[in-house]
PDB file of N, CA and C in Angstrom:
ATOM      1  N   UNK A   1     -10.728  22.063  46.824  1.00  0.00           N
ATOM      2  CA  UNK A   1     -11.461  20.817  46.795  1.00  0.00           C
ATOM      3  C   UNK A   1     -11.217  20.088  48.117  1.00  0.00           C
ATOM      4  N   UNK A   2     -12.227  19.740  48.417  1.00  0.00           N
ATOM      5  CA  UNK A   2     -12.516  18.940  49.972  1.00  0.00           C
ATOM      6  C   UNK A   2     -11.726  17.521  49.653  1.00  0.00           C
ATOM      7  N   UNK A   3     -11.570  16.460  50.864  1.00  0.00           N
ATOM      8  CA  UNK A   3     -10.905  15.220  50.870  1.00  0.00           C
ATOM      9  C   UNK A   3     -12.392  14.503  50.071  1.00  0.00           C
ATOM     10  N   UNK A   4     -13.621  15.014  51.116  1.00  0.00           N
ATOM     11  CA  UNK A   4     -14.556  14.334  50.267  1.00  0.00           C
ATOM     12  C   UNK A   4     -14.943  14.697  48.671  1.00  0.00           C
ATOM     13  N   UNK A   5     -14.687  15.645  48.330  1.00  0.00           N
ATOM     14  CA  UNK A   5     -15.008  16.160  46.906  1.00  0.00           C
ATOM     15  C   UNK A   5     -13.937  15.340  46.319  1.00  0.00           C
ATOM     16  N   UNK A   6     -12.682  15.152  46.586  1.00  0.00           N
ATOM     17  CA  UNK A   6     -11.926  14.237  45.753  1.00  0.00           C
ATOM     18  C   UNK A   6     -12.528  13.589  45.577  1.00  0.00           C
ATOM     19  N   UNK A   7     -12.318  12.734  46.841  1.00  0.00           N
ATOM     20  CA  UNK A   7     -13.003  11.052  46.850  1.00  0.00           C
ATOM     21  C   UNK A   7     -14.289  10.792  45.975  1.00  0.00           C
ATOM     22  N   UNK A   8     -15.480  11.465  45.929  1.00  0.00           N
ATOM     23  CA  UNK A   8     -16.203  11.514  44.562  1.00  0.00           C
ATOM     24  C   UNK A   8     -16.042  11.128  43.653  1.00  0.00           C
ATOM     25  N   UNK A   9     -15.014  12.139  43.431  1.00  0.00           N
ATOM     26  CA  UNK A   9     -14.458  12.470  42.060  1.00  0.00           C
ATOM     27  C   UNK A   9     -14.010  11.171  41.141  1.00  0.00           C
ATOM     28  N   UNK A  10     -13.050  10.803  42.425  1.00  0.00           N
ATOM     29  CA  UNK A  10     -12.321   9.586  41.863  1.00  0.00           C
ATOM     30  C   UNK A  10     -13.118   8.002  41.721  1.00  0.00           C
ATOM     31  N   UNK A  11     -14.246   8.205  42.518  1.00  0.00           N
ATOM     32  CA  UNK A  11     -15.099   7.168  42.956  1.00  0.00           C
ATOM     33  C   UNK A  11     -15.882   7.039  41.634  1.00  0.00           C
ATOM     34  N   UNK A  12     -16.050   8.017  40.713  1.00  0.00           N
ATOM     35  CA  UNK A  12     -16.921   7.915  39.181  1.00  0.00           C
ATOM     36  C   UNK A  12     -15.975   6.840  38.526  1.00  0.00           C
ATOM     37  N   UNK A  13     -14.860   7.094  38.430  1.00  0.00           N
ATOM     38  CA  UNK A  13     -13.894   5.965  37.680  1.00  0.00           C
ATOM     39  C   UNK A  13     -13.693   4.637  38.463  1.00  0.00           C
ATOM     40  N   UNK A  14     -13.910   4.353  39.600  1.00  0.00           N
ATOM     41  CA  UNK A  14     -13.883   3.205  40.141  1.00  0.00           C
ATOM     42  C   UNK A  14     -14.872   2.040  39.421  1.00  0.00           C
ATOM     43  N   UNK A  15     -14.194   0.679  39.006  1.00  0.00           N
ATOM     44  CA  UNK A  15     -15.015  -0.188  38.676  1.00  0.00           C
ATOM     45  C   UNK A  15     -15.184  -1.264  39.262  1.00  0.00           C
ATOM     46  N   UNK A  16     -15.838  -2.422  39.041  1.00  0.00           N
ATOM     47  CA  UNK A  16     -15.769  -3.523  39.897  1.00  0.00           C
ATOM     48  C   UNK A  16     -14.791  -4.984  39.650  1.00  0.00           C
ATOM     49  N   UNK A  17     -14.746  -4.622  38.679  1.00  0.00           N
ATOM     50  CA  UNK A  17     -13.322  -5.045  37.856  1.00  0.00           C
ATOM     51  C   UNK A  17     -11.935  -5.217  38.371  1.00  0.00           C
ATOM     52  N   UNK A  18     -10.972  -5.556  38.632  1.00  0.00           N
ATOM     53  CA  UNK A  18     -10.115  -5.346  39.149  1.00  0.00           C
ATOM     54  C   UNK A  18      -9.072  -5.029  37.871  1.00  0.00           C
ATOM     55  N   UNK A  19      -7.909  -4.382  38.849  1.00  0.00           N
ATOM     56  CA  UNK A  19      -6.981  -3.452  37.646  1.00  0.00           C
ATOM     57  C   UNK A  19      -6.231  -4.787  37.377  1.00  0.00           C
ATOM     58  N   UNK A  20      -5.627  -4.482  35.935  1.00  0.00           N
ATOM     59  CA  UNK A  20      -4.750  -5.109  35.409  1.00  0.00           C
ATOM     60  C   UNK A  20      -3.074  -4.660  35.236  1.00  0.00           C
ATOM     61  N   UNK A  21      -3.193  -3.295  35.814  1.00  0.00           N
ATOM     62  CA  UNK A  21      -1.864  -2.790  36.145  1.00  0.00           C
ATOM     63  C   UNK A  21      -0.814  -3.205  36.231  1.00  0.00           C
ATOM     64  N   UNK A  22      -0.866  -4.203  36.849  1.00  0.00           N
ATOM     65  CA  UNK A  22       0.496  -5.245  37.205  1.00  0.00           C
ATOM     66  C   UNK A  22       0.873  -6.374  35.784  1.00  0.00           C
ATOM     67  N   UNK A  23      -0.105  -6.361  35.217  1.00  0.00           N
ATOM     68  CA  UNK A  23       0.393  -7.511  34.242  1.00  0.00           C
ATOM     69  C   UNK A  23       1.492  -7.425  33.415  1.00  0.00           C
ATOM     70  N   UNK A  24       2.286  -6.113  33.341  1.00  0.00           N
ATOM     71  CA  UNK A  24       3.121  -5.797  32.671  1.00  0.00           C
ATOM     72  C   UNK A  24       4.476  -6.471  34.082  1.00  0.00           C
ATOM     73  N   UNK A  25       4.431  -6.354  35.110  1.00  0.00           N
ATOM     74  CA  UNK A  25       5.372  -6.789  36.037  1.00  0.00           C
ATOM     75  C   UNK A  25       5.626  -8.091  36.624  1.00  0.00           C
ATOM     76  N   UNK A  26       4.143  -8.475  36.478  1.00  0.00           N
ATOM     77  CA  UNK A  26       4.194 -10.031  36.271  1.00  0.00           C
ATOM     78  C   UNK A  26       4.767 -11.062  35.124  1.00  0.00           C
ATOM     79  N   UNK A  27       4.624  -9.910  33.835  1.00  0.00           N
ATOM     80  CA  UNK A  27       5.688 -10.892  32.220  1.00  0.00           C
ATOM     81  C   UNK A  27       6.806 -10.442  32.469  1.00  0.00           C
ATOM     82  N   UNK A  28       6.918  -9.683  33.215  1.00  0.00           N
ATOM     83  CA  UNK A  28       8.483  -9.490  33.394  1.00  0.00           C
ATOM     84  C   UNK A  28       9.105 -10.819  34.522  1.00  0.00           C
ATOM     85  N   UNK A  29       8.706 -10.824  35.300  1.00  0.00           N
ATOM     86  CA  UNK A  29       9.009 -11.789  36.475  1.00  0.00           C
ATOM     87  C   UNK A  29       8.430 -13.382  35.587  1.00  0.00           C
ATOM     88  N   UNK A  30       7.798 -13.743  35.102  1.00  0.00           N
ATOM     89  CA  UNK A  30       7.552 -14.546  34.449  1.00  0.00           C
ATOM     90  C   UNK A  30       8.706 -14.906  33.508  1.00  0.00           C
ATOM     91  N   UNK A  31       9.330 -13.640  32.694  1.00  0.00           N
ATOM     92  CA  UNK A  31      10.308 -13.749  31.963  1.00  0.00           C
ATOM     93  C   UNK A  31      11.781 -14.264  32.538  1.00  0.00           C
ATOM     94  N   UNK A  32      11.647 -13.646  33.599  1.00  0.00           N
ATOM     95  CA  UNK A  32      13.162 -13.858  34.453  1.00  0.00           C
ATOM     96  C   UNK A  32      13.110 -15.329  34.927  1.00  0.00           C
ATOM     97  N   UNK A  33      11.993 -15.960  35.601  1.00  0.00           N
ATOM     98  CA  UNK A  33      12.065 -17.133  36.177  1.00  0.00           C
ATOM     99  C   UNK A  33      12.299 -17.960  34.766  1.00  0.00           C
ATOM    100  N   UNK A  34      11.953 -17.566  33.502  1.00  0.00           N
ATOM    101  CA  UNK A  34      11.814 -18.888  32.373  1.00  0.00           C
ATOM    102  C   UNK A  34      13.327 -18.177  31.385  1.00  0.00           C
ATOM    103  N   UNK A  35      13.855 -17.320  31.986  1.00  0.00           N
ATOM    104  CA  UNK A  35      14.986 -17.251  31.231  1.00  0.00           C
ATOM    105  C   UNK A  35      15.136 -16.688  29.893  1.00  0.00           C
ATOM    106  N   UNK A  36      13.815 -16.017  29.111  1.00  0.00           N
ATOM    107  CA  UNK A  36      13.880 -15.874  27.801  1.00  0.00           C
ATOM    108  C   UNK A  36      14.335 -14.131  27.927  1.00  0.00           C
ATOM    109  N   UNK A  37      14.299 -13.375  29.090  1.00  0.00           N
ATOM    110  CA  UNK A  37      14.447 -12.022  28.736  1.00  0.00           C
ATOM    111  C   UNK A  37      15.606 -11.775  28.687  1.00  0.00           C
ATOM    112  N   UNK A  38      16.960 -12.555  29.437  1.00  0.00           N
ATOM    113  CA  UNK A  38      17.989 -12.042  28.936  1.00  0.00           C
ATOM    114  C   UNK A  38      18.056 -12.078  27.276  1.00  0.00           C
ATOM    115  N   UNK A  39      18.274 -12.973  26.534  1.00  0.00           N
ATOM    116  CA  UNK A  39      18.268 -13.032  25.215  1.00  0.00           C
ATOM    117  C   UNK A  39      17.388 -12.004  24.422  1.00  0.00           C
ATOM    118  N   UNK A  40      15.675 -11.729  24.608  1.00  0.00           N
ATOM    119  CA  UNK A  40      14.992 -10.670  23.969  1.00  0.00           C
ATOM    120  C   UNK A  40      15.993  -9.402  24.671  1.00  0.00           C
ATOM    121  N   UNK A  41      16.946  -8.904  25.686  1.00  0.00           N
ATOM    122  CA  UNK A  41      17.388  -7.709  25.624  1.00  0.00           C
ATOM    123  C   UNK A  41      18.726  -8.093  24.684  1.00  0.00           C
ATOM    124  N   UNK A  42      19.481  -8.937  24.716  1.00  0.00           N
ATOM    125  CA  UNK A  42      20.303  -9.198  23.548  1.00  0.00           C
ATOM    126  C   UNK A  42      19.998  -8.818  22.562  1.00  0.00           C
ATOM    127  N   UNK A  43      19.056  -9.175  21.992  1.00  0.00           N
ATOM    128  CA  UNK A  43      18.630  -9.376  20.564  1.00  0.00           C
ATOM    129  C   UNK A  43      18.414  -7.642  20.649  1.00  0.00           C
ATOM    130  N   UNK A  44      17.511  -6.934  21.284  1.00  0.00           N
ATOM    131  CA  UNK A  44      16.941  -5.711  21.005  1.00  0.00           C
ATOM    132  C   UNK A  44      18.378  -4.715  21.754  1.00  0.00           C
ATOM    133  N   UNK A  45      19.463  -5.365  21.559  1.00  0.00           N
ATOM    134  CA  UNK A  45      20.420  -4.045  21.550  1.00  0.00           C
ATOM    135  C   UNK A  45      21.170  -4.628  20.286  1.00  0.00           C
ATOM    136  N   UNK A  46      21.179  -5.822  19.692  1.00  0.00           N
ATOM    137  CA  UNK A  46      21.479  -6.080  18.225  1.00  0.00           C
ATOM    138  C   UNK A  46      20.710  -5.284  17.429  1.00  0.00           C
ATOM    139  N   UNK A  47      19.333  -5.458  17.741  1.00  0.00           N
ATOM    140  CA  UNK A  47      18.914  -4.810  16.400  1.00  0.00           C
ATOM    141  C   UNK A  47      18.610  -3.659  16.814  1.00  0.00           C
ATOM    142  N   UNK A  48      18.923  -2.665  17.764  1.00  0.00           N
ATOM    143  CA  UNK A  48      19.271  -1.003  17.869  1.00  0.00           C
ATOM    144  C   UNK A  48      20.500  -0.808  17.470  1.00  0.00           C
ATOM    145  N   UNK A  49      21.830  -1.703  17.546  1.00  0.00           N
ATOM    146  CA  UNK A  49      23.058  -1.293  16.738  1.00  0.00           C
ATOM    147  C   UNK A  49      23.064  -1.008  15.317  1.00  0.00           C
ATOM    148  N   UNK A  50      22.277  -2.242  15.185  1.00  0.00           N
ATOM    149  CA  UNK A  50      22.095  -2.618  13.666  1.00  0.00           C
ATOM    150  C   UNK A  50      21.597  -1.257  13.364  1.00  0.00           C
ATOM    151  N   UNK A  51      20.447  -1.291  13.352  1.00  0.00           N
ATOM    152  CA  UNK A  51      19.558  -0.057  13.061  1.00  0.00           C
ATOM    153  C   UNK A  51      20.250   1.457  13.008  1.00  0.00           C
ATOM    154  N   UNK A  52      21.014   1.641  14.274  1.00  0.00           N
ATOM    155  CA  UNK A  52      22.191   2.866  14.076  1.00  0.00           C
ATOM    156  C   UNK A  52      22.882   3.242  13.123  1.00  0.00           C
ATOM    157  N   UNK A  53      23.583   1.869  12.674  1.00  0.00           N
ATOM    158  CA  UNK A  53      24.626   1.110  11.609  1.00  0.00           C
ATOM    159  C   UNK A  53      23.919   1.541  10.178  1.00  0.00           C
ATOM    160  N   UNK A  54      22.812   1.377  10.033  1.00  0.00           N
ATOM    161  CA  UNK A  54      22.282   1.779   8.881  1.00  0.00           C
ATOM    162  C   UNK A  54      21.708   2.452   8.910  1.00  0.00           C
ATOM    163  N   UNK A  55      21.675   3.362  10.013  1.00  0.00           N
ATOM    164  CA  UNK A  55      20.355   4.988   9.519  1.00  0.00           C
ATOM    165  C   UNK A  55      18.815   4.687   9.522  1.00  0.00           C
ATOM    166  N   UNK A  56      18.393   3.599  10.206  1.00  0.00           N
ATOM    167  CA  UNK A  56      17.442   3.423  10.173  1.00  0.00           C
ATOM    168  C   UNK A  56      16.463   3.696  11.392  1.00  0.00           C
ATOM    169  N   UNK A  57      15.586   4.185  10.959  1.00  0.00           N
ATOM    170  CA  UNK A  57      14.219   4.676  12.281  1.00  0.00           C
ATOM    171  C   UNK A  57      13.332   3.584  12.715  1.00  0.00           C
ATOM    172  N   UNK A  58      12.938   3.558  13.658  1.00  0.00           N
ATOM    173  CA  UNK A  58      11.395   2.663  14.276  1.00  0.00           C
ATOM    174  C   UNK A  58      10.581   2.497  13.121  1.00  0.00           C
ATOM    175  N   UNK A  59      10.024   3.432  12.271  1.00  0.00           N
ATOM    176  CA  UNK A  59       9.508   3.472  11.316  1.00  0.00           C
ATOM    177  C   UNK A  59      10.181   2.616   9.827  1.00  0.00           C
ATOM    178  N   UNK A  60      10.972   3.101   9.657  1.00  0.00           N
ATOM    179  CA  UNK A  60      11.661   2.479   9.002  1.00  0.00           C
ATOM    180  C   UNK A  60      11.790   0.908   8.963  1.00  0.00           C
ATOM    181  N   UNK A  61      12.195   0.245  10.032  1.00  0.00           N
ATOM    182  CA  UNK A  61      12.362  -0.829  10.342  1.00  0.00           C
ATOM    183  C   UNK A  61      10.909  -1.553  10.549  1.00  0.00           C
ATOM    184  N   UNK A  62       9.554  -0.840  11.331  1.00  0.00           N
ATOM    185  CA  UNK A  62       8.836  -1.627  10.915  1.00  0.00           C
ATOM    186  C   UNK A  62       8.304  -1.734   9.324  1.00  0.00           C
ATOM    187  N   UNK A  63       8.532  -1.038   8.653  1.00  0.00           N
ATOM    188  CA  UNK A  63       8.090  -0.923   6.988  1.00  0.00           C
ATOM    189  C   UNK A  63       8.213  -2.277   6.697  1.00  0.00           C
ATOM    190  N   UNK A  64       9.796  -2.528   6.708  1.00  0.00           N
ATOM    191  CA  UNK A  64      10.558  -3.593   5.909  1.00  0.00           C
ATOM    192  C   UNK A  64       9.913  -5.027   6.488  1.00  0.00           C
ATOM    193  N   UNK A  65       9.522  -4.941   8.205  1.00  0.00           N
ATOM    194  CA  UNK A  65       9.452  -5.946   8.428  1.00  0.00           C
ATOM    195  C   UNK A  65       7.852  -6.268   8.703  1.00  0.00           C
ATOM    196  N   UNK A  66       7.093  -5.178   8.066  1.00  0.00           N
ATOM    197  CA  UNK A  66       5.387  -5.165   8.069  1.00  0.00           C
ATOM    198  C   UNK A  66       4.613  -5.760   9.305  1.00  0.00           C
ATOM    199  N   UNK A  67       5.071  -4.376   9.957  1.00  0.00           N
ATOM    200  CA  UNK A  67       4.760  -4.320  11.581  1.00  0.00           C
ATOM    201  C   UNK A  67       4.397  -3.158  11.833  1.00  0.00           C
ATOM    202  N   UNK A  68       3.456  -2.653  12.854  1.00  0.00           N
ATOM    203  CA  UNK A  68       3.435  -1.517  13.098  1.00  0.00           C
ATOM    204  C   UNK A  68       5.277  -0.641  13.980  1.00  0.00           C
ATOM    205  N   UNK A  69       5.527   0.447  14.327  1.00  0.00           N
ATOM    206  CA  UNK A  69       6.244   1.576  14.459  1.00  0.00           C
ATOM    207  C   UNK A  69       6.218   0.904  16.064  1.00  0.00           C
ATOM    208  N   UNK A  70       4.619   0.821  16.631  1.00  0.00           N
ATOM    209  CA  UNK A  70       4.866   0.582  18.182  1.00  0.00           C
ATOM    210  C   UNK A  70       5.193  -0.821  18.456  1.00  0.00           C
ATOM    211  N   UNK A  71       5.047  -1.515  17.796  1.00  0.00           N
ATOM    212  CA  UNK A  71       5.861  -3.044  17.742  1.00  0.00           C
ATOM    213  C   UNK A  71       7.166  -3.079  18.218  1.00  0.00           C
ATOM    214  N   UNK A  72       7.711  -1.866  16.822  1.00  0.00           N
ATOM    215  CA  UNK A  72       9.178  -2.374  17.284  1.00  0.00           C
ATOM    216  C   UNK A  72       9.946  -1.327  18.259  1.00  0.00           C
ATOM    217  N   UNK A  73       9.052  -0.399  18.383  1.00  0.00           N
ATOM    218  CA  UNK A  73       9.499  -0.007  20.279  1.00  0.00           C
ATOM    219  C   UNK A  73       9.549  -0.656  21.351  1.00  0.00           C
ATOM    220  N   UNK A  74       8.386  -1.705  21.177  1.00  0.00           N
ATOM    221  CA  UNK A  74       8.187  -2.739  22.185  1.00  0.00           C
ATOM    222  C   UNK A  74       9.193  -4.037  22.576  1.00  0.00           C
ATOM    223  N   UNK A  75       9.485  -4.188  20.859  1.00  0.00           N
ATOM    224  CA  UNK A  75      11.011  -4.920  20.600  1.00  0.00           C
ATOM    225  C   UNK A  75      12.135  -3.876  21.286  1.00  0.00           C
ATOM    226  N   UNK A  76      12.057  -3.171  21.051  1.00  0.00           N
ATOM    227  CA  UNK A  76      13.578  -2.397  21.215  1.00  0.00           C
ATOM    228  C   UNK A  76      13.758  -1.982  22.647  1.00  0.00           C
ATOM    229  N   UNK A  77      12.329  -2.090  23.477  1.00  0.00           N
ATOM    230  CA  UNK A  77      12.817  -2.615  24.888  1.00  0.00           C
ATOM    231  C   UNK A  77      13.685  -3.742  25.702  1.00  0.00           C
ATOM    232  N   UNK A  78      13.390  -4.635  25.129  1.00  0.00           N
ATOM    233  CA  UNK A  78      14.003  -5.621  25.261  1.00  0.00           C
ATOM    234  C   UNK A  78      13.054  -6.752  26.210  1.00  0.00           C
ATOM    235  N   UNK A  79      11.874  -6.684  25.807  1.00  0.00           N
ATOM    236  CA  UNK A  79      10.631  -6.974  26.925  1.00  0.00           C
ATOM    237  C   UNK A  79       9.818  -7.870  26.146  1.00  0.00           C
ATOM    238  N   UNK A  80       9.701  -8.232  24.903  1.00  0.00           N
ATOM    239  CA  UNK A  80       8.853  -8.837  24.604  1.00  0.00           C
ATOM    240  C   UNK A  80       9.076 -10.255  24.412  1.00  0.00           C
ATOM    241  N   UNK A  81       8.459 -11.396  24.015  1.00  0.00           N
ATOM    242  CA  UNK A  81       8.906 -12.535  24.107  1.00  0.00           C
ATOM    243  C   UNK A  81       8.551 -12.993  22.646  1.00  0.00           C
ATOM    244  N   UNK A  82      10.120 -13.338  21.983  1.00  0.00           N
ATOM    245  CA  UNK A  82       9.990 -13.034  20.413  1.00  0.00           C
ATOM    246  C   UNK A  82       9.723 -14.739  19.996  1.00  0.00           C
ATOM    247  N   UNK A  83       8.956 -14.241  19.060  1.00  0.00           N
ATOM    248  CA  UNK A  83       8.874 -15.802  18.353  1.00  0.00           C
ATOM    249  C   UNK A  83       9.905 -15.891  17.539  1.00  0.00           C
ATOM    250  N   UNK A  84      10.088 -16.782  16.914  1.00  0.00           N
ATOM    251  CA  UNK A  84      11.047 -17.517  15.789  1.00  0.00           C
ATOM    252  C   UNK A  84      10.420 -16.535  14.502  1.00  0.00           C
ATOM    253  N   UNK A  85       9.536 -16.776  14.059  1.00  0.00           N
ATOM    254  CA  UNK A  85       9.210 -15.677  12.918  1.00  0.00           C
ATOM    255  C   UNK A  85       9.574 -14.684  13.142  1.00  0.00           C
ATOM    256  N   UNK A  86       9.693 -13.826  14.266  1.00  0.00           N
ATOM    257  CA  UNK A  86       9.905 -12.536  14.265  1.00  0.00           C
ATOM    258  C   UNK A  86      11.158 -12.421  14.298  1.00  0.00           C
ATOM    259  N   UNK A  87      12.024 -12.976  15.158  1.00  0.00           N
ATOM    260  CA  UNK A  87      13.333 -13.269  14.632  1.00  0.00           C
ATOM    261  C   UNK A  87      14.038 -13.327  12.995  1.00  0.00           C
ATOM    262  N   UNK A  88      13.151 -14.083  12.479  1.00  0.00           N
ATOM    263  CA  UNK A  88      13.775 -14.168  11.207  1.00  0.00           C
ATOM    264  C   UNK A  88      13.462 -12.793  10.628  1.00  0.00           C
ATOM    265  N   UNK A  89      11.820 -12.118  10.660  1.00  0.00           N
ATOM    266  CA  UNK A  89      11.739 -11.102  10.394  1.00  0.00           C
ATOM    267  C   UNK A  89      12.918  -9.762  10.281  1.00  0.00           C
ATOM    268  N   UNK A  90      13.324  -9.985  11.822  1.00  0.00           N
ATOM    269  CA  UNK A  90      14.531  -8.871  11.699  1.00  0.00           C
ATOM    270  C   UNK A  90      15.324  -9.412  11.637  1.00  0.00           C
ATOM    271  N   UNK A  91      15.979 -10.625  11.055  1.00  0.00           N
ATOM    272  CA  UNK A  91      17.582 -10.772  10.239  1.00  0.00           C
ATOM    273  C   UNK A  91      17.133 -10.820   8.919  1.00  0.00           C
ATOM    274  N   UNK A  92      15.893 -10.768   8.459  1.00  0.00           N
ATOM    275  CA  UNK A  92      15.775 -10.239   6.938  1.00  0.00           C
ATOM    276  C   UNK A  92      15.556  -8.903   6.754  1.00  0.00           C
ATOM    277  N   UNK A  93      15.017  -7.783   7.388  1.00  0.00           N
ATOM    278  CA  UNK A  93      15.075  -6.634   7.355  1.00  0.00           C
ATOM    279  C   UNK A  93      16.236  -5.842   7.352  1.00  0.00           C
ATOM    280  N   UNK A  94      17.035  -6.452   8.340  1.00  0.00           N
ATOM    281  CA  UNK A  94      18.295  -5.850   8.739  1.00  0.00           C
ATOM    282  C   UNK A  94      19.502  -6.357   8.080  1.00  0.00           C
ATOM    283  N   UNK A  95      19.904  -7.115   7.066  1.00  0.00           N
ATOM    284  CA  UNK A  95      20.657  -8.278   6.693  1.00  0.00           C
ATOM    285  C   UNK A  95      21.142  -8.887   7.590  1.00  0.00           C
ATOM    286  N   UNK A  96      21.078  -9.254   8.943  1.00  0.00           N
ATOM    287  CA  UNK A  96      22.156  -9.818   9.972  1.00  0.00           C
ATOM    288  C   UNK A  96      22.014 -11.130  10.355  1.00  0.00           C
ATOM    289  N   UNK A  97      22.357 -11.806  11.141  1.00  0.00           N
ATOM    290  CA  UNK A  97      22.498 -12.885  11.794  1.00  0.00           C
ATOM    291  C   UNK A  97      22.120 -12.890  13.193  1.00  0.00           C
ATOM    292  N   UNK A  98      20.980 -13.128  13.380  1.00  0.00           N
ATOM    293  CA  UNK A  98      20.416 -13.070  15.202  1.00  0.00           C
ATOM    294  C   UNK A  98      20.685 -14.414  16.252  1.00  0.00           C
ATOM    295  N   UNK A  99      20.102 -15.231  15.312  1.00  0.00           N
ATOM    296  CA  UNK A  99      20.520 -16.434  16.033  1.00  0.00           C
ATOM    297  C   UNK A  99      21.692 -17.533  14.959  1.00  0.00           C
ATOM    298  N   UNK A 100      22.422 -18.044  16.350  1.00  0.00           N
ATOM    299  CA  UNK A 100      23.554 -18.547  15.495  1.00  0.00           C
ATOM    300  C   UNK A 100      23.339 -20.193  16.056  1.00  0.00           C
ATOM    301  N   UNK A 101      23.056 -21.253  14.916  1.00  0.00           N
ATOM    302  CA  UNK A 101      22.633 -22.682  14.896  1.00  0.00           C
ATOM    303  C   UNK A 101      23.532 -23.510  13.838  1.00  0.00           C
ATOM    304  N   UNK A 102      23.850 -24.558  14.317  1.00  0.00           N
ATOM    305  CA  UNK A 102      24.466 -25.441  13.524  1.00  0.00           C
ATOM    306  C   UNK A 102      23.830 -26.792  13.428  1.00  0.00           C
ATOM    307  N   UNK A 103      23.894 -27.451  12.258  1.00  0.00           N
ATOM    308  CA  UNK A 103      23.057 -28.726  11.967  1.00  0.00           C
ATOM    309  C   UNK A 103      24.239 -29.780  11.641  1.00  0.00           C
ATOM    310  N   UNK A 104      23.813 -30.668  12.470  1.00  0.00           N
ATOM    311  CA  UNK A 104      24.947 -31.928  12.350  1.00  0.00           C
ATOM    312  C   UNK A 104      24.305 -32.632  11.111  1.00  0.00           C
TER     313      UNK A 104
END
């Protein structure tokens, strides 16, 4: 295949659109400047211990917590930016304690 026969080639998939490629590197850098990703990787090596601790699979764990399987891969990166529901979600799935709060 020629340089130009590539270039063709590749030129059918070209759109006018611009890629969105980066948006995954931009919530990351987004995350770091606002401080929430240290804590989502906290949390998602809690609840991979946890999960160890009890024999439990991706699958498994989303069952209990009625989520899809790729959810909580996405959790178990440590990348996503968790709400408060979902939080509670997995300290009720898991029996544990994720976040620790005291009320005066």
């Amino acid at each position: 295949m020629t340089i130009e026969e590539a270039v063709a080639r590749l030129s059918r998939y070209q759109t006018e659109e611009p890629s969105d490629w980066r948006v995954g590197e931009d919530k990351i850098r987004y995350a770091k400047r606002n401080g929430w990703l240290q804590y989502s990787r906290k949390i998602a090596i809690k609840v991979a211990m946890a999960m160890k601790q009890q024999g439990l699979s991706r699958q498994d764990l989303a069952y209990r917590m009625g989520c899809s399987p790729q959810y909580v891969s996405r959790l178990l990166k440590g990348e996503e930016d968790l709400s408060l529901e979902t939080i509670c979600k997995l300290e009720d799935a898991l029996n544990i304690a994720i976040l620790q709060y005291e009320f005066a």
